[in-house]
PDB file of N, CA and C in Angstrom:
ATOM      1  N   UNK A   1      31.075 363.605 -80.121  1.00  0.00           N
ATOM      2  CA  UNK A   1      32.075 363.216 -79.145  1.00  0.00           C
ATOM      3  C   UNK A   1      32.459 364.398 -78.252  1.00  0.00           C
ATOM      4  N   UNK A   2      32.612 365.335 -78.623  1.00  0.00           N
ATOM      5  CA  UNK A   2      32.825 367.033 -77.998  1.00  0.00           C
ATOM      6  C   UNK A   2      31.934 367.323 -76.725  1.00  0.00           C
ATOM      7  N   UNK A   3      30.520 367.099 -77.380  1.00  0.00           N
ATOM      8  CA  UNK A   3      29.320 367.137 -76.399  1.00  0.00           C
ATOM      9  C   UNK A   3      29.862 366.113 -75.241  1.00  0.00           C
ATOM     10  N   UNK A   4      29.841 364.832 -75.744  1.00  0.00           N
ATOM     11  CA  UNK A   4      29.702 363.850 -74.250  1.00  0.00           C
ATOM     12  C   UNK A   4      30.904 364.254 -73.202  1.00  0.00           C
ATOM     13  N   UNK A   5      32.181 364.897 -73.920  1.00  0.00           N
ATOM     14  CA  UNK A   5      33.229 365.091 -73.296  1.00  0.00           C
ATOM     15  C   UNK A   5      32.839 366.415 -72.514  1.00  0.00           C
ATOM     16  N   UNK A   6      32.196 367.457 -72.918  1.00  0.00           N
ATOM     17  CA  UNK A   6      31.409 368.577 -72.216  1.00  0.00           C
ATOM     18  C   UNK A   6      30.514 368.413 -70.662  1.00  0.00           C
ATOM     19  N   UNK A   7      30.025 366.949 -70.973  1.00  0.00           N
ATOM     20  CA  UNK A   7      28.802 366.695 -70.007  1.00  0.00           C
ATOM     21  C   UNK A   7      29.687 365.989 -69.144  1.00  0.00           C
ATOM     22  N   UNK A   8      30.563 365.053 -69.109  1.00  0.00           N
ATOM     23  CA  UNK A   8      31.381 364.423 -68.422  1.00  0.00           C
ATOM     24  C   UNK A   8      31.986 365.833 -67.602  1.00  0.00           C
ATOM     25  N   UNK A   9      32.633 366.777 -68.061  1.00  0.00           N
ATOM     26  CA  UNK A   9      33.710 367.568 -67.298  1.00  0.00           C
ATOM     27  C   UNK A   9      32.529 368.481 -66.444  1.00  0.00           C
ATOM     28  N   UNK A  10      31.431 368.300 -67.093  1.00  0.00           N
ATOM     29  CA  UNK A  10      30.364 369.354 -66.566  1.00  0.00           C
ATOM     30  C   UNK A  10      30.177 368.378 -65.320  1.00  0.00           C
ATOM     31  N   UNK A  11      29.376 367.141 -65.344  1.00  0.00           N
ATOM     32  CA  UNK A  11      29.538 366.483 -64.069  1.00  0.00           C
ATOM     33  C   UNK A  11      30.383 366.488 -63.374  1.00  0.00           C
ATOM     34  N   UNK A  12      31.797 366.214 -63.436  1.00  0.00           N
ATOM     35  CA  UNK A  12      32.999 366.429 -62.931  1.00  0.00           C
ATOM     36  C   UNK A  12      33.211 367.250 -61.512  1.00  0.00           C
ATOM     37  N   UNK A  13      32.616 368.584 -62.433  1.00  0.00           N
ATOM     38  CA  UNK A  13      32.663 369.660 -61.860  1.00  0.00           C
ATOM     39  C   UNK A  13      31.917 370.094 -61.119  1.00  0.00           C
ATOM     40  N   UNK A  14      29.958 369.392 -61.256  1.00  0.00           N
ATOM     41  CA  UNK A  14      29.410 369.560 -60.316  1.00  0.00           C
ATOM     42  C   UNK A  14      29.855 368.631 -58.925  1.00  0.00           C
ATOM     43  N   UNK A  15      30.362 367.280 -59.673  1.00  0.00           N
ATOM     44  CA  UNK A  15      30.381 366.741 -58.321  1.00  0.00           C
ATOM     45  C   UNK A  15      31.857 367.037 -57.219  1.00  0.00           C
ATOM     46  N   UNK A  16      32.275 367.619 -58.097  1.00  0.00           N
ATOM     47  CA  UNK A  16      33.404 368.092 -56.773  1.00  0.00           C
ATOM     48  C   UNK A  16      32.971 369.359 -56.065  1.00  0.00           C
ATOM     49  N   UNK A  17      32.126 370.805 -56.904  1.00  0.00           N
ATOM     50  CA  UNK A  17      31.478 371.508 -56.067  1.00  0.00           C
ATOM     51  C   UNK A  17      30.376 371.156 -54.485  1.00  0.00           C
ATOM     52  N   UNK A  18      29.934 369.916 -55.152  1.00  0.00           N
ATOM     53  CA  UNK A  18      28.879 369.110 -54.328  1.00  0.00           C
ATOM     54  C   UNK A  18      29.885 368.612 -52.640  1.00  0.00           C
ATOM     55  N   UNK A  19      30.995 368.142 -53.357  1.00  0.00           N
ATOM     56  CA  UNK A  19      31.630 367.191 -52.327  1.00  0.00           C
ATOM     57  C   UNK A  19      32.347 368.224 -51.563  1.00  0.00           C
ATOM     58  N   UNK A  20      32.825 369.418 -52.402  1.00  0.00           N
ATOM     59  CA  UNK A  20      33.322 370.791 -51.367  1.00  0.00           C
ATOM     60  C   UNK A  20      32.257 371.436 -50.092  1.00  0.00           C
ATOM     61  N   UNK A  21      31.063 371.319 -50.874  1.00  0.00           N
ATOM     62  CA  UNK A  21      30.066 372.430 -50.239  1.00  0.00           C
ATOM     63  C   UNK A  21      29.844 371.257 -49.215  1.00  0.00           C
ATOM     64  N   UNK A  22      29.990 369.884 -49.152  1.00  0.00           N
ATOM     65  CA  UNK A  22      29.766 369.117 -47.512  1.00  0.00           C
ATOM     66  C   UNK A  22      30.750 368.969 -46.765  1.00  0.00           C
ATOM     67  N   UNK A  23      31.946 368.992 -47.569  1.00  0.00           N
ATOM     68  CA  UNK A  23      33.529 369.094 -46.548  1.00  0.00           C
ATOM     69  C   UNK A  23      33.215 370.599 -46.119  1.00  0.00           C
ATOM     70  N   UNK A  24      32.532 371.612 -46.658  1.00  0.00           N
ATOM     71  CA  UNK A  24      32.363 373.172 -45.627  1.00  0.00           C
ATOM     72  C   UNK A  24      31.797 372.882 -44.569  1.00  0.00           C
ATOM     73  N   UNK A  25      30.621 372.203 -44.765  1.00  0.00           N
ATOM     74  CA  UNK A  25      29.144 371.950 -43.801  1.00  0.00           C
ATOM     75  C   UNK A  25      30.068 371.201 -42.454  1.00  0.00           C
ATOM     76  N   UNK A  26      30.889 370.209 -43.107  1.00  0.00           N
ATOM     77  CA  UNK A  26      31.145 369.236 -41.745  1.00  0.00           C
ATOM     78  C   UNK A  26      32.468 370.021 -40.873  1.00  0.00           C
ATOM     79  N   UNK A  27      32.376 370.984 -41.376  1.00  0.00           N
ATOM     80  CA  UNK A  27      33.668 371.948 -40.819  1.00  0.00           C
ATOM     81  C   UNK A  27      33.014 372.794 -39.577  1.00  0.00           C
ATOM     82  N   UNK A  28      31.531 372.644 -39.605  1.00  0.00           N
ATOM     83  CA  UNK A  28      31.063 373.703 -38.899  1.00  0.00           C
ATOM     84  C   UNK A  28      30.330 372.927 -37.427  1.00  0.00           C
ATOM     85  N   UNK A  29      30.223 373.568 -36.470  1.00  0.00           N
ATOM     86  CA  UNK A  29      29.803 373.174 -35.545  1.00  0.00           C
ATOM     87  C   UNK A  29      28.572 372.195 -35.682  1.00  0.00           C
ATOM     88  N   UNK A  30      28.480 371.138 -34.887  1.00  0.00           N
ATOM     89  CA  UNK A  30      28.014 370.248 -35.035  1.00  0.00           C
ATOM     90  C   UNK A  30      26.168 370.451 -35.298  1.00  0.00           C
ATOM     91  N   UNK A  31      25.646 371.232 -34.446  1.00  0.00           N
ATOM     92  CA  UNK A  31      24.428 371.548 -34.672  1.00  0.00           C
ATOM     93  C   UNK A  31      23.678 372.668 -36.228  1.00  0.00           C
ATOM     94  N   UNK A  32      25.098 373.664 -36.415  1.00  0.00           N
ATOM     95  CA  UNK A  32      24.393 373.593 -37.654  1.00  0.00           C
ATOM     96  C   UNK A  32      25.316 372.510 -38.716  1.00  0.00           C
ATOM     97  N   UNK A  33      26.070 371.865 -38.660  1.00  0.00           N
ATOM     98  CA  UNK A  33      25.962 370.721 -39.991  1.00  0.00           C
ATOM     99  C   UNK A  33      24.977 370.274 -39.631  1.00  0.00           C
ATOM    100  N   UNK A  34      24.364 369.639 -38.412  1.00  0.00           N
ATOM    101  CA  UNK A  34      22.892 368.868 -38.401  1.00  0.00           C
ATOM    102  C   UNK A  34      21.576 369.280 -39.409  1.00  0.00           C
ATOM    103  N   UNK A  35      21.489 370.917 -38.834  1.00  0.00           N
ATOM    104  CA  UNK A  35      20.418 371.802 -39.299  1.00  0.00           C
ATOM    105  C   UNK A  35      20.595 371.306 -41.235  1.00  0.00           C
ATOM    106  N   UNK A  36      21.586 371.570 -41.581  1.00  0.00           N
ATOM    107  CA  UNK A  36      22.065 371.489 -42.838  1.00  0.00           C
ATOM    108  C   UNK A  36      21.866 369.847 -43.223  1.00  0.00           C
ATOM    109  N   UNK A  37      22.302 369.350 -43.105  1.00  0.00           N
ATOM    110  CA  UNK A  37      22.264 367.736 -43.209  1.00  0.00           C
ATOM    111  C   UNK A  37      20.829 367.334 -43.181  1.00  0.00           C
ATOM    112  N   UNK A  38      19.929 367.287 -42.532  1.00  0.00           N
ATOM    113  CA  UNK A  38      18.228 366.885 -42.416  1.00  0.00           C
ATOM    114  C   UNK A  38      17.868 367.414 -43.188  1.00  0.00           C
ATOM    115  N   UNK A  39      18.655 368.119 -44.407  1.00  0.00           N
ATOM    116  CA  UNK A  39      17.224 368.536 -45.339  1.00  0.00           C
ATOM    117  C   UNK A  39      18.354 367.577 -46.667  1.00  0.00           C
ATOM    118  N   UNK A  40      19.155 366.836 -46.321  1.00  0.00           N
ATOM    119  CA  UNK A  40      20.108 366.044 -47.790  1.00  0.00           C
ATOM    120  C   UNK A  40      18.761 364.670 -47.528  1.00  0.00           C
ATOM    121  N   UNK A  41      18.770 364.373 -49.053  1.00  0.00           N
ATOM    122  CA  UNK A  41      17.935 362.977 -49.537  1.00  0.00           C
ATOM    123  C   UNK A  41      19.129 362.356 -49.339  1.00  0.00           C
ATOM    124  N   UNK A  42      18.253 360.928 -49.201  1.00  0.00           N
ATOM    125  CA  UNK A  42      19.245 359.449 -48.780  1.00  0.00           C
ATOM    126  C   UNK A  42      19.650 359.783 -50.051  1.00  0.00           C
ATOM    127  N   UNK A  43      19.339 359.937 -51.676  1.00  0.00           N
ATOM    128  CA  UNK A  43      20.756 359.171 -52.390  1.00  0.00           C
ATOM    129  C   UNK A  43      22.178 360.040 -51.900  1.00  0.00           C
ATOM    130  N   UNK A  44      22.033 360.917 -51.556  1.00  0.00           N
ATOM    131  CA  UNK A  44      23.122 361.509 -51.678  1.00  0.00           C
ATOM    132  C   UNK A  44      24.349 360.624 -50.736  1.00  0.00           C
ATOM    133  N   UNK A  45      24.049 359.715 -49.548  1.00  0.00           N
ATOM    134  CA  UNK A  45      24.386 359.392 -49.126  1.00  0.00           C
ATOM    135  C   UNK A  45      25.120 358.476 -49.935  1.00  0.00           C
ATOM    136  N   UNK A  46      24.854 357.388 -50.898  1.00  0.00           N
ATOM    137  CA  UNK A  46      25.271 356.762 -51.352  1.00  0.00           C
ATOM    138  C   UNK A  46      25.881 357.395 -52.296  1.00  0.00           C
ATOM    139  N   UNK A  47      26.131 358.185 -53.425  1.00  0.00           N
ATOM    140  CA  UNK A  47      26.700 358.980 -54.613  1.00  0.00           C
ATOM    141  C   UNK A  47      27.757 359.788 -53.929  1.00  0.00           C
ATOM    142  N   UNK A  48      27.541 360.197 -52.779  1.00  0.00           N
ATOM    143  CA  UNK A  48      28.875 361.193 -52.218  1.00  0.00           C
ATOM    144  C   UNK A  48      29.818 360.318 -51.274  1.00  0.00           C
ATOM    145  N   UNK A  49      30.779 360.722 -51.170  1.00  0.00           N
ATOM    146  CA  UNK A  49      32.019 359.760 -49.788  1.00  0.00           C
ATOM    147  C   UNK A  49      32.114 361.039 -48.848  1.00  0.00           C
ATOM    148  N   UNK A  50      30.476 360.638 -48.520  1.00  0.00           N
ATOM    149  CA  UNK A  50      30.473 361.453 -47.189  1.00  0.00           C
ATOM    150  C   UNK A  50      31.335 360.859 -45.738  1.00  0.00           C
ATOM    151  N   UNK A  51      31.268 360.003 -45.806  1.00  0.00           N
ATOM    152  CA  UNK A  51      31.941 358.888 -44.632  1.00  0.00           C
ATOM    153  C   UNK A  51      33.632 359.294 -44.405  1.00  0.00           C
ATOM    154  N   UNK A  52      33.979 359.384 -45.849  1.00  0.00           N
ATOM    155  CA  UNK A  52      35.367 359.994 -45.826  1.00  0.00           C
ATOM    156  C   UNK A  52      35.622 361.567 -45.761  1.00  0.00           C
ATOM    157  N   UNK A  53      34.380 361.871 -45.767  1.00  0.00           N
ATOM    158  CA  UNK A  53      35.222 363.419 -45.842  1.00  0.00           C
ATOM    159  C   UNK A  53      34.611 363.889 -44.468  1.00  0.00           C
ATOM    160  N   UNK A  54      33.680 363.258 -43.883  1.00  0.00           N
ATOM    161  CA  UNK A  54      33.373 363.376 -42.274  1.00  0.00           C
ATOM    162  C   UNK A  54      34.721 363.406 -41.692  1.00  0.00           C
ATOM    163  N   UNK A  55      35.132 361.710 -41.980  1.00  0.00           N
ATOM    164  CA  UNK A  55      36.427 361.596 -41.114  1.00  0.00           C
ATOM    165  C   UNK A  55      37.352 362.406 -41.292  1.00  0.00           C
ATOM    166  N   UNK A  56      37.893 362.888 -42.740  1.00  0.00           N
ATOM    167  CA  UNK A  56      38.969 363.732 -43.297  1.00  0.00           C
ATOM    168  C   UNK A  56      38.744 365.370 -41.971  1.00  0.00           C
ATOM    169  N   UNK A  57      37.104 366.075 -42.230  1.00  0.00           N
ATOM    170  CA  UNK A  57      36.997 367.273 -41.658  1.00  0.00           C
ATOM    171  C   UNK A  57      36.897 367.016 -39.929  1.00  0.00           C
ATOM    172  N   UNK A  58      36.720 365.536 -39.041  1.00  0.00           N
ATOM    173  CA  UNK A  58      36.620 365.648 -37.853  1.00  0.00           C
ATOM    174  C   UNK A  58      38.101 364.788 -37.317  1.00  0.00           C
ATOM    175  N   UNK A  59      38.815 365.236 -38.154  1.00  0.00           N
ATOM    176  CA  UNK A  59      40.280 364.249 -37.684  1.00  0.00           C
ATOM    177  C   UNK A  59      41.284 364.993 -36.415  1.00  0.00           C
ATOM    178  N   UNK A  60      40.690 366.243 -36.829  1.00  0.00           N
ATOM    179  CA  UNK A  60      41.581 367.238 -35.692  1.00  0.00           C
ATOM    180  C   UNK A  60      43.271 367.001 -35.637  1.00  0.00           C
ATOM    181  N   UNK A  61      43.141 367.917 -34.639  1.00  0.00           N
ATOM    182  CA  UNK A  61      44.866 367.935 -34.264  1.00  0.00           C
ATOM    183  C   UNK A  61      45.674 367.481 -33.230  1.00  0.00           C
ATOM    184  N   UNK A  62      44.757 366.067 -32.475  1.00  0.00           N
ATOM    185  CA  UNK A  62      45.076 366.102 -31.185  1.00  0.00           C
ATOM    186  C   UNK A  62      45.683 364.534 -31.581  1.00  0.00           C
ATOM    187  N   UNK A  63      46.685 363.760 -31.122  1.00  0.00           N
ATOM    188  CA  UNK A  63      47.495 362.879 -30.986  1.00  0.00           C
ATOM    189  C   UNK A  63      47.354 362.073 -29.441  1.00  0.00           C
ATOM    190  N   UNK A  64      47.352 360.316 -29.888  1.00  0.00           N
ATOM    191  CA  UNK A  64      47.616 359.902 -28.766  1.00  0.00           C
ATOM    192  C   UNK A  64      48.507 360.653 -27.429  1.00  0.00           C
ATOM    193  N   UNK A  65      47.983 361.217 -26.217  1.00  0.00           N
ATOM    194  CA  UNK A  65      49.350 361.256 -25.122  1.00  0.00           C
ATOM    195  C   UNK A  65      49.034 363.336 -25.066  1.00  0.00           C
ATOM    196  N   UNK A  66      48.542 363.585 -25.892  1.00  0.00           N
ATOM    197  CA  UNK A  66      47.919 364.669 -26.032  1.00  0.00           C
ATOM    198  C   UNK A  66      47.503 365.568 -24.801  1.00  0.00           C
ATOM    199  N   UNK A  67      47.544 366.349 -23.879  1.00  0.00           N
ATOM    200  CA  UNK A  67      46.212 366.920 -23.340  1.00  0.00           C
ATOM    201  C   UNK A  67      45.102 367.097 -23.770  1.00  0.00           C
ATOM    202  N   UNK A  68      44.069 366.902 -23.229  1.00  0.00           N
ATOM    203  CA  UNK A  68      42.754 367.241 -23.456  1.00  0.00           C
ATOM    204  C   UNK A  68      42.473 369.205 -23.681  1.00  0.00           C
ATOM    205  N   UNK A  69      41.671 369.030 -24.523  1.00  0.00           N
ATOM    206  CA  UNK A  69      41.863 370.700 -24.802  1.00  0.00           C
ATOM    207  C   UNK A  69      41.141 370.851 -23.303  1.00  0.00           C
ATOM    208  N   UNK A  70      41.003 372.347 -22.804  1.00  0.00           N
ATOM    209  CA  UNK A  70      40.443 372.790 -22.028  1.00  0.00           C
ATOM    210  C   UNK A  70      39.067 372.984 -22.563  1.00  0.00           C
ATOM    211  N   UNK A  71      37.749 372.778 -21.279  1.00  0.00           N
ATOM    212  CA  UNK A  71      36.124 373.252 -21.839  1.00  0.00           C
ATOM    213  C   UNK A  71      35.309 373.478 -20.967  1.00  0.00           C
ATOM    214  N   UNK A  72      34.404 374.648 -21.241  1.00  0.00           N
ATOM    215  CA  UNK A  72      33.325 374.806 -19.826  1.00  0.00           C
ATOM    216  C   UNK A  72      31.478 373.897 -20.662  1.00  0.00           C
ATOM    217  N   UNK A  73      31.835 373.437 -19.570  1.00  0.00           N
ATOM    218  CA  UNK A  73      30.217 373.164 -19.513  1.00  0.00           C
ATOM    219  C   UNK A  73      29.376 373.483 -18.564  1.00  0.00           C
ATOM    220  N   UNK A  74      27.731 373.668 -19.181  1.00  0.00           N
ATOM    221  CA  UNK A  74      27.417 373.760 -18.231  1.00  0.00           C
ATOM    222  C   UNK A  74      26.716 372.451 -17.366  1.00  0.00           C
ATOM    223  N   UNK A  75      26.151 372.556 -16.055  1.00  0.00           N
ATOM    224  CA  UNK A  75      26.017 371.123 -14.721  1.00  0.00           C
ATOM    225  C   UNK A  75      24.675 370.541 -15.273  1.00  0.00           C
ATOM    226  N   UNK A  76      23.943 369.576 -15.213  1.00  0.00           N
ATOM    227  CA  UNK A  76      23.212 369.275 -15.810  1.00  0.00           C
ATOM    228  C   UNK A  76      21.844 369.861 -15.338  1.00  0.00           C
ATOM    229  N   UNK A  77      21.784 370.441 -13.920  1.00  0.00           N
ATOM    230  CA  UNK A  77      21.030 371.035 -13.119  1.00  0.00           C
ATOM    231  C   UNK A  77      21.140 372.678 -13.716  1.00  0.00           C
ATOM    232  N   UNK A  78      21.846 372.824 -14.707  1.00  0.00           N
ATOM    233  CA  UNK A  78      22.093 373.920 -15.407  1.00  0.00           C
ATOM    234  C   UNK A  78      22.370 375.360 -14.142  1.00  0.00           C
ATOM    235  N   UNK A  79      22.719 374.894 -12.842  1.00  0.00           N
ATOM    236  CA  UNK A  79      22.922 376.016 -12.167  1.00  0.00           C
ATOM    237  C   UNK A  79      24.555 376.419 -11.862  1.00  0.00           C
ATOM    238  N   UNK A  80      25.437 375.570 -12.576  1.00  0.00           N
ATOM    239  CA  UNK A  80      26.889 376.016 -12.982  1.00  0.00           C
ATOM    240  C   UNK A  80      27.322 375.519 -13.636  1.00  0.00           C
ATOM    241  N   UNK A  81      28.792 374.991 -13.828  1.00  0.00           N
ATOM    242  CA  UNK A  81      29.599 375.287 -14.646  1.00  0.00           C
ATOM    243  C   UNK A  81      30.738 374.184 -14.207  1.00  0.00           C
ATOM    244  N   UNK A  82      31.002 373.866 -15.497  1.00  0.00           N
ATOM    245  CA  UNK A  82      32.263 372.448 -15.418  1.00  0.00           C
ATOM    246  C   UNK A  82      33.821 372.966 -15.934  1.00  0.00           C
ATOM    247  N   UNK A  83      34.302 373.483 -15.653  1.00  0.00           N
ATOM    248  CA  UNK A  83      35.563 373.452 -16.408  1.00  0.00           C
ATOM    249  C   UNK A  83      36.755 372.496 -16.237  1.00  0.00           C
ATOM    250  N   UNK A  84      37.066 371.753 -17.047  1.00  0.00           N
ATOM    251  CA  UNK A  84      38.076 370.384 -17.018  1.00  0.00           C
ATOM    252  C   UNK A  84      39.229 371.459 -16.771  1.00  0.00           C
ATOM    253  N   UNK A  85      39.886 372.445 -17.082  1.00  0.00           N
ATOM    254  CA  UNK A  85      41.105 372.861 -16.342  1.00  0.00           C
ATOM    255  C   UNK A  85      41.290 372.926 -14.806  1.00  0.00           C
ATOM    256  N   UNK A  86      40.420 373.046 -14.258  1.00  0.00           N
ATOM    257  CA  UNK A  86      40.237 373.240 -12.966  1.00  0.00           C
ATOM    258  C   UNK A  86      40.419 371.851 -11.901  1.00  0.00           C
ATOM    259  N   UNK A  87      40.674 370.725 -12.967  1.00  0.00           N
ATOM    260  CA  UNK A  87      41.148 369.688 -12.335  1.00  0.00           C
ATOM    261  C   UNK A  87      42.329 369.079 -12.863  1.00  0.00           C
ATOM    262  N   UNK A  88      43.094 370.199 -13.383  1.00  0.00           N
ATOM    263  CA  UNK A  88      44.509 369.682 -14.422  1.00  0.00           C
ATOM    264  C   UNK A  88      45.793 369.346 -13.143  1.00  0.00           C
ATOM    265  N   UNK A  89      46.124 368.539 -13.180  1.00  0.00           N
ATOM    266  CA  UNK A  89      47.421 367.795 -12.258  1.00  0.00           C
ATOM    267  C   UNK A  89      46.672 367.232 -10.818  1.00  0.00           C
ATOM    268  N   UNK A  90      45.579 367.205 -10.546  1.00  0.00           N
ATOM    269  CA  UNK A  90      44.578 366.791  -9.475  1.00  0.00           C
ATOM    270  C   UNK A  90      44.745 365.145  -9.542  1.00  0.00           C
ATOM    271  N   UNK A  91      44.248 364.738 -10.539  1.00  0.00           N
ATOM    272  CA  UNK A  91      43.963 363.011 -10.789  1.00  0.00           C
ATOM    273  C   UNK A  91      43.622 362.932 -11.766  1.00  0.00           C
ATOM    274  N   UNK A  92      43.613 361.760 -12.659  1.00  0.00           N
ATOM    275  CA  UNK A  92      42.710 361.148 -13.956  1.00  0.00           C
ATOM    276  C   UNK A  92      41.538 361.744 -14.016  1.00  0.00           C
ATOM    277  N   UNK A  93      41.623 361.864 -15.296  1.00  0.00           N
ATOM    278  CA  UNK A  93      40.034 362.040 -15.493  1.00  0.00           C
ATOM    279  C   UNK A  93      39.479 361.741 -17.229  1.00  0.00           C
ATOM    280  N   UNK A  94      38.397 360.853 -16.431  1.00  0.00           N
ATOM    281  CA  UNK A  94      38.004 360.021 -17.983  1.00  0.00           C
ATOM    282  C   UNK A  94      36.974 360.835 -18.445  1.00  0.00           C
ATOM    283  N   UNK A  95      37.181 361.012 -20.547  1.00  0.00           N
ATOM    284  CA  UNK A  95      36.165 361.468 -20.722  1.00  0.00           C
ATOM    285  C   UNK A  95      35.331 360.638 -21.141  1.00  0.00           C
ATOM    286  N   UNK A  96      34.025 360.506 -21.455  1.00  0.00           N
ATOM    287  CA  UNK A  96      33.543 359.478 -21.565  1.00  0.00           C
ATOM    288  C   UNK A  96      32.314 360.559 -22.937  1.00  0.00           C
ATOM    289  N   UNK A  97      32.309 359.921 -24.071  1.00  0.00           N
ATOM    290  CA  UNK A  97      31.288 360.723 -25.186  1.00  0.00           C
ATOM    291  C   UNK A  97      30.302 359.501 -25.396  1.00  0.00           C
ATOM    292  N   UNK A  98      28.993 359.906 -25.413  1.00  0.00           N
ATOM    293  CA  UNK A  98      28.225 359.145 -25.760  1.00  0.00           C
ATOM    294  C   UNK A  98      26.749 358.634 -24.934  1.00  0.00           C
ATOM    295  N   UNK A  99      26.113 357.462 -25.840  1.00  0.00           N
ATOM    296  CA  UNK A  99      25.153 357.810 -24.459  1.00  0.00           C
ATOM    297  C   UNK A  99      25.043 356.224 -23.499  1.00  0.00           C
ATOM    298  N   UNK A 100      24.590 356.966 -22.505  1.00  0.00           N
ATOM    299  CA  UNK A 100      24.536 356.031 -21.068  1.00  0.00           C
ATOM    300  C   UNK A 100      23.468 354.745 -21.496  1.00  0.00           C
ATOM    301  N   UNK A 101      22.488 355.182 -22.316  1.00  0.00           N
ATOM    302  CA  UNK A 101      20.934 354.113 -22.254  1.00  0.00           C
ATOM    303  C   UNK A 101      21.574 353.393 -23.618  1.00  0.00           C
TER     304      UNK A 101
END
């Protein structure tokens, strides 16, 4: 009985190390969690509450009514530069994430 209670706390323990080390990953900029992520096997998908701890680490701090943080991008012609402050009290401006096709 000692043993099974050993292997239980031993799992326990791996799987909360497991579920820490992807709440780190999803903390980090989006391209390397990617880099990191393409090498996880599908089960993991199902055995971990990745879904929740995505949402938990991409919940941020920004509130309905919010400003938009400030950001430079660059033009798609890559020969300048976008900065959304540069149109702050000008007019609306929608952001729009995602794709067009």
């Amino acid at each position: 009985m000692k043993k099974a209670a050993q292997i239980v706390i031993a799992v326990v323990v791996v799987y909360g190390l497991t579920c820490s080390v992807f709440f780190a990953l999803m903390l980090q900029p989006p391209d390397r969690f990617a880099a990191a992520m393409r090498h996880v096997p599908w089960p993991a998908w199902a055995m971990l509450p990745l879904k929740h701890l995505w949402l938990t680490a991409r919940s941020g701090q920004l509130h309905t009514g919010d400003p938009a943080p400030d950001f430079l991008l660059e033009t798609t012609d890559h020969q300048s530069h976008f900065q959304l402050s540069s149109l702050r009290g000008q007019k609306p401006v929608v952001l729009v994430f995602g794709s067009y096709t």
